[in-house]
Structures are given as C-alpha cells and as structure tokens.
C-alpha atoms as a PDB file:
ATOM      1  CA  UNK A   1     -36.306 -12.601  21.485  1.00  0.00           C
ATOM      2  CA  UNK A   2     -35.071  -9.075  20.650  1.00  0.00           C
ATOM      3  CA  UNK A   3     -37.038  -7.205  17.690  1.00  0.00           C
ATOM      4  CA  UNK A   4     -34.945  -6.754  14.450  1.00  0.00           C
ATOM      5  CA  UNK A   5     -33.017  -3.337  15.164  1.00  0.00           C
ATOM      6  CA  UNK A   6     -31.824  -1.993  12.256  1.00  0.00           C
ATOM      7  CA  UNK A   7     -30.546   1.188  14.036  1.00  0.00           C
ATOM      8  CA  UNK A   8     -27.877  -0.987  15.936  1.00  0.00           C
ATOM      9  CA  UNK A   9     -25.440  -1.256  12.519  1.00  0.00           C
ATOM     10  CA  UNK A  10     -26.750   1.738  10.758  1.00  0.00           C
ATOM     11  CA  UNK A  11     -24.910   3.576  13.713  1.00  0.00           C
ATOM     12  CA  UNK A  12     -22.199   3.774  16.371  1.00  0.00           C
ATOM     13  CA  UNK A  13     -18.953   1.327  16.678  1.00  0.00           C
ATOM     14  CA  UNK A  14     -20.826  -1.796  15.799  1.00  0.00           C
ATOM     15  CA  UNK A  15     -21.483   0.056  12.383  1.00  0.00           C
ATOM     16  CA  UNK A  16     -17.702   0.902  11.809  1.00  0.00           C
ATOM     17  CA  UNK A  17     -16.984  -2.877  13.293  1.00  0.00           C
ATOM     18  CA  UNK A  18     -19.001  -4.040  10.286  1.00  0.00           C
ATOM     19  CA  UNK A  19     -18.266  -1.907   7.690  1.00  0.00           C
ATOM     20  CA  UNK A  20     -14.534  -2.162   8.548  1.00  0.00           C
ATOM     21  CA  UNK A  21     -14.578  -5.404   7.113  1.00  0.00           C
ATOM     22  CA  UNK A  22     -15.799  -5.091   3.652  1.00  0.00           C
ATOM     23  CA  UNK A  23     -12.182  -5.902   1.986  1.00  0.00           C
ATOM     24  CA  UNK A  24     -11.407  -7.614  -1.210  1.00  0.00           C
ATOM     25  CA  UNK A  25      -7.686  -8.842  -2.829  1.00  0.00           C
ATOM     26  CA  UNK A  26      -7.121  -7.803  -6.528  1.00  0.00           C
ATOM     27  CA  UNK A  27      -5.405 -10.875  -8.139  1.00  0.00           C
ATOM     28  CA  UNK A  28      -6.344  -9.818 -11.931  1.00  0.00           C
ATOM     29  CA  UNK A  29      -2.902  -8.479 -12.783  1.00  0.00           C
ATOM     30  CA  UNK A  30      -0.777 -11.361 -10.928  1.00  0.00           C
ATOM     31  CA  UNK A  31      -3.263 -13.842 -13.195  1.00  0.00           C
ATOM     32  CA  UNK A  32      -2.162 -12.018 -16.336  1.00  0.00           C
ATOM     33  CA  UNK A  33       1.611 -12.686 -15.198  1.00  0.00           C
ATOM     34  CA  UNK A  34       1.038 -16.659 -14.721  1.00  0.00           C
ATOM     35  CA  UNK A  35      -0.981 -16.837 -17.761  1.00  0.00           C
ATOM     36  CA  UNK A  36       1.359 -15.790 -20.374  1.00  0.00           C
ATOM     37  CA  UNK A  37       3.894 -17.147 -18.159  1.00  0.00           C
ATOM     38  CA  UNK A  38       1.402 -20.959 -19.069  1.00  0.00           C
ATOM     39  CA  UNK A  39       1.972 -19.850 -22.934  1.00  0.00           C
ATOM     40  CA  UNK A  40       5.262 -18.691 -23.158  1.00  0.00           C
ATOM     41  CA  UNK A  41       7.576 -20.351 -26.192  1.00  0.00           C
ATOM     42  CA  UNK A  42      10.483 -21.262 -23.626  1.00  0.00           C
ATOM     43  CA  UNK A  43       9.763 -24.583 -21.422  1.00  0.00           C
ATOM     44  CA  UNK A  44      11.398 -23.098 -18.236  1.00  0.00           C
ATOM     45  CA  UNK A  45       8.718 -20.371 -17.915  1.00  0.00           C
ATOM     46  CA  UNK A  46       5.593 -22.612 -18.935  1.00  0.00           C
ATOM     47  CA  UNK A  47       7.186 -25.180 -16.581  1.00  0.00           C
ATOM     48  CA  UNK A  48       7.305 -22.193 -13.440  1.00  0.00           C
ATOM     49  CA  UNK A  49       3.585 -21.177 -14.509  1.00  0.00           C
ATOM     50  CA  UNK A  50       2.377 -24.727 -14.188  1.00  0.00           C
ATOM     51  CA  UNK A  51       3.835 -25.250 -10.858  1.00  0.00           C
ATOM     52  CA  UNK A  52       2.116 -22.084  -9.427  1.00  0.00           C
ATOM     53  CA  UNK A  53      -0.975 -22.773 -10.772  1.00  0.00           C
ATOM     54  CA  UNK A  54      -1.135 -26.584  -9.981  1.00  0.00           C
ATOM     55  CA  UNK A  55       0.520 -26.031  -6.527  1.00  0.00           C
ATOM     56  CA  UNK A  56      -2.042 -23.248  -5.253  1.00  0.00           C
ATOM     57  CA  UNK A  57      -5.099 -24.696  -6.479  1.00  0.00           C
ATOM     58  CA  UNK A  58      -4.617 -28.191  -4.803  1.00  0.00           C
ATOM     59  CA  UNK A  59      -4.043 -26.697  -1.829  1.00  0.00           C
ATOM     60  CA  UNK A  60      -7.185 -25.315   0.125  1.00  0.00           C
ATOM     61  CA  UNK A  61      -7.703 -21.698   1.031  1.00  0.00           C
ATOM     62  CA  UNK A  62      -7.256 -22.226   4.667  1.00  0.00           C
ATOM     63  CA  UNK A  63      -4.276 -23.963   4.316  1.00  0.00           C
ATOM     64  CA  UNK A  64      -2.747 -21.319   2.767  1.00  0.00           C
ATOM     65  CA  UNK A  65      -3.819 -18.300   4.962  1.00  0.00           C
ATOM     66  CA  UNK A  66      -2.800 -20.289   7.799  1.00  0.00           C
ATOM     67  CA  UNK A  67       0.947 -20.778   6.247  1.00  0.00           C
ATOM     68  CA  UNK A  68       1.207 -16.840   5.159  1.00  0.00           C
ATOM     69  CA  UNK A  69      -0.166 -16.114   9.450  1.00  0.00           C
ATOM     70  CA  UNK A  70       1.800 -19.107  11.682  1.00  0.00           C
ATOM     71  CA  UNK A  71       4.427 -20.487   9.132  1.00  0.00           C
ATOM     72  CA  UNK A  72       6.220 -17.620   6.468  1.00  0.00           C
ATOM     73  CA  UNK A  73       7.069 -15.399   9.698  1.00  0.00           C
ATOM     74  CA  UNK A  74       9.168 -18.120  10.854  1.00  0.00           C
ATOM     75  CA  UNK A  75      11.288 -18.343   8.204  1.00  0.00           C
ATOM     76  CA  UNK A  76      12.119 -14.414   9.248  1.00  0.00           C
ATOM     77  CA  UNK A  77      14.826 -13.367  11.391  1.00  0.00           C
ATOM     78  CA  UNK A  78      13.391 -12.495  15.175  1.00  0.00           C
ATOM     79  CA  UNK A  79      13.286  -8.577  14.875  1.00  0.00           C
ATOM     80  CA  UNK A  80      11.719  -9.071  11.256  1.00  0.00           C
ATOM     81  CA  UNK A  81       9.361 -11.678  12.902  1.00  0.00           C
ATOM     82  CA  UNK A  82       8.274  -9.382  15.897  1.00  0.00           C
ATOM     83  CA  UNK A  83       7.812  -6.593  13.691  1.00  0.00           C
ATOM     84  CA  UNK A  84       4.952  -8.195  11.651  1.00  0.00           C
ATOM     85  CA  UNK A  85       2.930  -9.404  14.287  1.00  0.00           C
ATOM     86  CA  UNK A  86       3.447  -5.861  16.158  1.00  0.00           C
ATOM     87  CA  UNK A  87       1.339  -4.210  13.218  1.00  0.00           C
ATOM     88  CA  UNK A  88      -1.862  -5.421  11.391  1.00  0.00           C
ATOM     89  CA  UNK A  89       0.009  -8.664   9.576  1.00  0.00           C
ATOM     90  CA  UNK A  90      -2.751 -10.500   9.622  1.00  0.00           C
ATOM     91  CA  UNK A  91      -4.544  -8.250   7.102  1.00  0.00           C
ATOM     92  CA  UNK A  92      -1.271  -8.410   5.085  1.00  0.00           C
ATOM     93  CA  UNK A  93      -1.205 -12.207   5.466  1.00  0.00           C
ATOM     94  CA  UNK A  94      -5.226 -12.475   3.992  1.00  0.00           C
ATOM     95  CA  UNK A  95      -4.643 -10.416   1.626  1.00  0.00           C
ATOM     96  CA  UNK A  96      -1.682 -12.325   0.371  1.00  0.00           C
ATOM     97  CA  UNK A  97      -3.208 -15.453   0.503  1.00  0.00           C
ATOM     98  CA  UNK A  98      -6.261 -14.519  -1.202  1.00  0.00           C
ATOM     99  CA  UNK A  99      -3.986 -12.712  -4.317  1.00  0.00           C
ATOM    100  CA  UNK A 100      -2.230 -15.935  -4.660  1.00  0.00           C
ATOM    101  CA  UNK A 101      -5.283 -18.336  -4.366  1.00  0.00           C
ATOM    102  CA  UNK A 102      -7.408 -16.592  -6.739  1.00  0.00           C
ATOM    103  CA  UNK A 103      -4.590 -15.475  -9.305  1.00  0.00           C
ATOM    104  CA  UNK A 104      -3.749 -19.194 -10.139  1.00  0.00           C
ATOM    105  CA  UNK A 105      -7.969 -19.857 -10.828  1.00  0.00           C
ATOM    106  CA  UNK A 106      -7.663 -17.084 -13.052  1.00  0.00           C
ATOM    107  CA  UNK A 107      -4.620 -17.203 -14.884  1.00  0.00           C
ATOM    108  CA  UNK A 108      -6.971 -20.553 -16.103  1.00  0.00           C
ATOM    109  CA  UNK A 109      -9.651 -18.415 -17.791  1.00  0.00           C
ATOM    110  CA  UNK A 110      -7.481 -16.157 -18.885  1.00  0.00           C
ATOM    111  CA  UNK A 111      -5.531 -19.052 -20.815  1.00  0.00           C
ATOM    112  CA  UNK A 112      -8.465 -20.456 -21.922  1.00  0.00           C
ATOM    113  CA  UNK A 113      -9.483 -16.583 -23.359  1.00  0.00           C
ATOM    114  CA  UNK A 114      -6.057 -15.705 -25.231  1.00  0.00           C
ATOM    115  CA  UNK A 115      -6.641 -19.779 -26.655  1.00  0.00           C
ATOM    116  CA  UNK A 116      -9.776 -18.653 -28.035  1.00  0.00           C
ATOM    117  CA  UNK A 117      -8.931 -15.515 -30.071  1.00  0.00           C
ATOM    118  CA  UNK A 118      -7.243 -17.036 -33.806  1.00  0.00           C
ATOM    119  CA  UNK A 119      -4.087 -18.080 -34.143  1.00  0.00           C
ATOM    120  CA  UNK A 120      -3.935 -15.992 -36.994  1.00  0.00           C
ATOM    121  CA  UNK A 121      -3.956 -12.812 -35.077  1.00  0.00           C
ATOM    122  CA  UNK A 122      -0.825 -13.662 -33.213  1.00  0.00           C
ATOM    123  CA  UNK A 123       1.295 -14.731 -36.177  1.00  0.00           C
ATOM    124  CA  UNK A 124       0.314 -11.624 -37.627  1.00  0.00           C
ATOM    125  CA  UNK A 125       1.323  -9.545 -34.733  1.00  0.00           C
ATOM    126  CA  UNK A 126       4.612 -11.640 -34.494  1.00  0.00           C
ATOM    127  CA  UNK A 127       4.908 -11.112 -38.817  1.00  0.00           C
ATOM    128  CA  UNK A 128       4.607  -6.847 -37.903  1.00  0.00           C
ATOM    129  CA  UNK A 129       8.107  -7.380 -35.874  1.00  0.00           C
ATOM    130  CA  UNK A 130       6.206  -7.193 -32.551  1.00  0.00           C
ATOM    131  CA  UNK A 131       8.177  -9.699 -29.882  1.00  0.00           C
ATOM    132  CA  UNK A 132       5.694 -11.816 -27.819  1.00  0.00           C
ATOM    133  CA  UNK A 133       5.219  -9.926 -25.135  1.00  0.00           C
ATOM    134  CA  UNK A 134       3.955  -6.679 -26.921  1.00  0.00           C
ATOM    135  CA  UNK A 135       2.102  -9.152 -29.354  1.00  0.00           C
ATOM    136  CA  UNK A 136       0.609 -10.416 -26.545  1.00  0.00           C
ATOM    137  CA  UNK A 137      -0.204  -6.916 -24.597  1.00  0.00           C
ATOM    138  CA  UNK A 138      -1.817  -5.382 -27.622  1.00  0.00           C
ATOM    139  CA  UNK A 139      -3.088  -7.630 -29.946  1.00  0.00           C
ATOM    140  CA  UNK A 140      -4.376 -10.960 -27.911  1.00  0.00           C
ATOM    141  CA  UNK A 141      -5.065  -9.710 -24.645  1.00  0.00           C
ATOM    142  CA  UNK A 142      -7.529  -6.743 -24.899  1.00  0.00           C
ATOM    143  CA  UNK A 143      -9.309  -9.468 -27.098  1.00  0.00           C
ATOM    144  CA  UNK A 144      -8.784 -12.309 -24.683  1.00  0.00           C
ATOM    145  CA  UNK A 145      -9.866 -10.475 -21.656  1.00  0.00           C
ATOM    146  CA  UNK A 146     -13.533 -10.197 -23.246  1.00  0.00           C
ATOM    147  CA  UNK A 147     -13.951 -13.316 -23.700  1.00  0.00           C
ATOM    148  CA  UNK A 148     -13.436 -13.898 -20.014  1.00  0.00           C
ATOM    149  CA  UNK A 149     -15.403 -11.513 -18.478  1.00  0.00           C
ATOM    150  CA  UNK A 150     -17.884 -14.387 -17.273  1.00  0.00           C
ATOM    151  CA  UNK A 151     -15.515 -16.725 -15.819  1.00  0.00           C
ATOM    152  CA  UNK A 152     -13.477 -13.646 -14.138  1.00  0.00           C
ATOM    153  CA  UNK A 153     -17.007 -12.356 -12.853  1.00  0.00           C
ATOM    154  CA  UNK A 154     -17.682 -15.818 -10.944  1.00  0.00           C
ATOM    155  CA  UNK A 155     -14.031 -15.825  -9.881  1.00  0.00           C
ATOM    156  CA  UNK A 156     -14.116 -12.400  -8.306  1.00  0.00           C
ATOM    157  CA  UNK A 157     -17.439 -13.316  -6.647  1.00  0.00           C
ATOM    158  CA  UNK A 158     -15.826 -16.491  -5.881  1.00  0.00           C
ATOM    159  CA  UNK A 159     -13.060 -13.911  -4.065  1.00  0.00           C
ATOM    160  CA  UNK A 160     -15.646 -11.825  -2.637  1.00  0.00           C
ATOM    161  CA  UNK A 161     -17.197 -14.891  -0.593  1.00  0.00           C
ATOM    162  CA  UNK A 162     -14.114 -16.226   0.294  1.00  0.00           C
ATOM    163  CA  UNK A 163     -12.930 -13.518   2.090  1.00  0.00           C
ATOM    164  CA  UNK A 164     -15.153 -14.569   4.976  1.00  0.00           C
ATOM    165  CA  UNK A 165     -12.593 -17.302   5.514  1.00  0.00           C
ATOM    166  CA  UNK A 166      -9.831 -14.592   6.619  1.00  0.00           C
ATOM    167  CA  UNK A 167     -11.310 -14.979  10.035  1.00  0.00           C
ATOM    168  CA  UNK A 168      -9.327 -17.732  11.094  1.00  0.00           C
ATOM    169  CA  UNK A 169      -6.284 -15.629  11.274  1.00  0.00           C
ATOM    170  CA  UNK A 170      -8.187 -12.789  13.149  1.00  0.00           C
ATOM    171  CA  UNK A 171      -8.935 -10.511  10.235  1.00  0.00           C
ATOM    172  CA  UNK A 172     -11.352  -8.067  11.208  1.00  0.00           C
ATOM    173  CA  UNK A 173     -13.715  -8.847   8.151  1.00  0.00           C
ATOM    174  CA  UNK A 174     -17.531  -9.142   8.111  1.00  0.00           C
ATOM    175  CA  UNK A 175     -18.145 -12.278   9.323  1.00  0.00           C
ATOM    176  CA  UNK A 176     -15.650 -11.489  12.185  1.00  0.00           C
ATOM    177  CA  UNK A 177     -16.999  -8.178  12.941  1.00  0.00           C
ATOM    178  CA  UNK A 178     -20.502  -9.417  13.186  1.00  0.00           C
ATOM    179  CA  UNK A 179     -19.666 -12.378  15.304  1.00  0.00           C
ATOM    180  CA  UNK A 180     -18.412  -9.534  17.778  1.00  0.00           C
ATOM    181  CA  UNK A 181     -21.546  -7.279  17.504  1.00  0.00           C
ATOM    182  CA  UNK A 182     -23.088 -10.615  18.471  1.00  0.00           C
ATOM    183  CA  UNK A 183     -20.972 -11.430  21.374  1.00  0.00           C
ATOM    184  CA  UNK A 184     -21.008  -8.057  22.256  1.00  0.00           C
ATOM    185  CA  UNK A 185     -25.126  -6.926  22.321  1.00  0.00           C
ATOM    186  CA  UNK A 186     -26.160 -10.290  21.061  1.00  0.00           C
ATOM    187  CA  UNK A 187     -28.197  -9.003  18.273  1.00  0.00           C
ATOM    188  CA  UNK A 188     -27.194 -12.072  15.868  1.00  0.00           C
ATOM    189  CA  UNK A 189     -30.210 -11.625  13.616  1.00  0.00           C
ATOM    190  CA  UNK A 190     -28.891  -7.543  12.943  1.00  0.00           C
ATOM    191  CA  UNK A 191     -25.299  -8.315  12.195  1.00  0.00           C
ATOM    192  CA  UNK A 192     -25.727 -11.431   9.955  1.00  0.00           C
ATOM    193  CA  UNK A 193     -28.347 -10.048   8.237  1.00  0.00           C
ATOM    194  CA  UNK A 194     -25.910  -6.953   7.456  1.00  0.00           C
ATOM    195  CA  UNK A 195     -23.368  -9.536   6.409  1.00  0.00           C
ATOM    196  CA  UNK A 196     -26.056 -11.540   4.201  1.00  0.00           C
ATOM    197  CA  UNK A 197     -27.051  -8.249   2.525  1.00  0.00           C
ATOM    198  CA  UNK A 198     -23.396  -6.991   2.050  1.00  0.00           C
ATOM    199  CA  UNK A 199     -21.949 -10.013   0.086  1.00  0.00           C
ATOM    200  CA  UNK A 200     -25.273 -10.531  -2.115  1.00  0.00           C
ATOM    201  CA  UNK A 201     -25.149  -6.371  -2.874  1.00  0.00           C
ATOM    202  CA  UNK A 202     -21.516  -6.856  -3.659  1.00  0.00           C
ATOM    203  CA  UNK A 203     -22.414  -9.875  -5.845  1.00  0.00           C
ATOM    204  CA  UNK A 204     -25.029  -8.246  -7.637  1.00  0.00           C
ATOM    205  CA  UNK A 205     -23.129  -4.801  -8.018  1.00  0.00           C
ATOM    206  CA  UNK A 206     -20.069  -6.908  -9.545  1.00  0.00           C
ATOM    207  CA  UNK A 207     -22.611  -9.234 -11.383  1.00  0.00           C
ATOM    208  CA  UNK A 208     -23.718  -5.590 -12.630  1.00  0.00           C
ATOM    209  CA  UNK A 209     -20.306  -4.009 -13.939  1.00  0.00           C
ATOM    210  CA  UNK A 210     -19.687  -7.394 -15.860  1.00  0.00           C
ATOM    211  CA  UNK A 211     -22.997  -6.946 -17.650  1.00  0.00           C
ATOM    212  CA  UNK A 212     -21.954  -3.598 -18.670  1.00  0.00           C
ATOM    213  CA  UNK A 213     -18.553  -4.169 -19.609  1.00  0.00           C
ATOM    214  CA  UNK A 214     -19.691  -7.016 -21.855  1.00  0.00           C
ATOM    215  CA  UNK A 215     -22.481  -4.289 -23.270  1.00  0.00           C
ATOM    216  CA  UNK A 216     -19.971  -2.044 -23.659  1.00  0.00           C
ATOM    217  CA  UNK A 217     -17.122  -3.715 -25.741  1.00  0.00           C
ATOM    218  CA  UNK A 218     -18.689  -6.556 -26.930  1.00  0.00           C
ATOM    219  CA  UNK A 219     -16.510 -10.065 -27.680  1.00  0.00           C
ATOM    220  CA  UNK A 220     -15.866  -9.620 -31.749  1.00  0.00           C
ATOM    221  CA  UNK A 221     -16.154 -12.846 -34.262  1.00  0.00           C
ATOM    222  CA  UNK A 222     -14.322 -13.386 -37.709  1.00  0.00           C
END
C-alpha cells in the first residue's frame, strides 16, 4: 500500500482536477420568488408557488439532473440541441437542477420566517400605502430572513453535499475529479481524503458565516 502523499493534490493537474470541482448553485433569490409567490393575496399565484414547491421536492435530485442532461435538450430544435452538448452543458444542466431543487426547500423556511414576524407589522406597512410587494421587501423580509438563518444554513450545507451527486451527468466536481486522480495514479486514500476535508471545511466555514450573521443582526422580539 502506497504511503499517504499529500504532495500529489497540493500540486500539478491532479490538484487543478480537484480543485476544479469545488462548485456550488445559489438558489436563495429564486426561494424568495416562490415564497412570496406561497403568500401572495391572489389564488392563481399561491396556486403556481405550491405546484413548484410540491412538484420539485417529491421528485429526487437525480431525477431531476438527469431530466435537465438526457430529457430538456430534446425538447430543442437539432442545431439548438447540438449546440449544448458541444460546450460544457452539463455544468449548466447541474447547476440548474441544483437552483431548482434547493430553491423549493427553501422557499419553505423562508415561509415559515415571514409567518413568524407579527401580523401587525404587515398591516401596518400595508396602512403606510406600501403595496405588498414593497411591504414585503422592506418591512417583513429583512426581518424574516433572520429568523431563518438556521434552516437556510442546513439547506445550503444540504446544497453543498449534494453537489457530489452532479457526477452522474459527468460534471467535473470533487467526487468526480478524485475518482479520476484515483483511476489515474491510484492514490484513493489522497484524493478522498481531499474531498472529505473540502466539504467538512466548507461546512464549517458556512456553519461559521451563519454564526456571525446571527451575532451580527440579531432576530428582534416585541
């Protein structure tokens, strides 16, 4: 058995191989969409919100990277078609995926967040002349979005891990990059270890930056 060679990722291409995969989907602002979209006054758009939400989360994650790779192409005209898979789609694909996957988990907290801050604070807002949307925007959210901090944090963790799952389609992530260092010098002890190490530190880091944030503007009470 090999000894532990720490040299082998800290240099060279099985370094960039690894480090080439550290990617992460933002789905925070899409989740702030579907939420108020879940509490808006007219039916239709509560009705659309519920759908997303209901409909992504009931579906697992690998179905749905597998539809965005093999099946929404094909619903593309040929030159359209041939285009994507000529370029890096299935980064695009992963990354779409994972936005739409996570963003219907946390349009939840958020919901749960703006249902926690008083009632009182809206109707005042709405009493002011402000419609719901800029109610909303600067009244209930910056409140709301303190509240969730926690739940976000284990969501975007949540995201973090999951994005290990992206190799299915071929996304050169870290799981997939070290399975190819391993193929490649079989050192499977260096490169999983590097990918152990790289989700906990970006765990901890975000686990961190919550902390702080929560330090730093602290959830008020009436």
């Amino acid at each position: 058995m090999p000894g532990f060679d720490l040299q082998l990722l800290l240099h060279g291409q099985y370094h960039e191989w690894l480090v080439a995969g550290l990617t992460i989907a933002c789905a925070l602002p899409l989740a702030i969409v579907v939420a108020l979209l879940r509490l808006s006054p007219w039916r239709p758009l509560r009705w659309l919100g519920a759908t997303y939400v209901e409909g992504i989360r009931n579906v697992p994650l690998i179905a749905h990277l597998l539809f965005w790779y093999f099946g929404a192409p094909e619903l593309l005209p040929d030159a359209w078609k041939e285009r994507l898979y000529a370029g890096s789609y299935e980064f695009v694909a992963a990354a779409i995926g994972l936005t739409l996957y996570a963003a219907a988990f946390m349009a939840e907290n958020i919901r749960s967040g703006i249902r926690a801050i008083p009632a009182v604070q809206f109707e005042a807002a709405r009493a002011l002349g402000l419609g719901f949307i800029p109610a909303m925007r600067r009244v209930v959210l910056p409140q709301a979005l303190r509240v969730t901090v926690p739940p976000l944090l284990s969501q975007v963790i949540i995201l973090w891990n999951d994005t290990s799952v992206a190799t299915v389609i071929g996304v050169g992530e870290m799981m997939y990059q070290a399975a190819r260092v391993e193929s490649a010098a079989f050192h499977s002890v260096e490169a999983f270890a590097f990918v152990t190490a790289a989700y906990l530190a970006g765990s901890l880091a975000l686990t961190a930056v919550a902390a702080w944030i929560h330090r730093r503007w602290p959830v008020r009470t009436l």
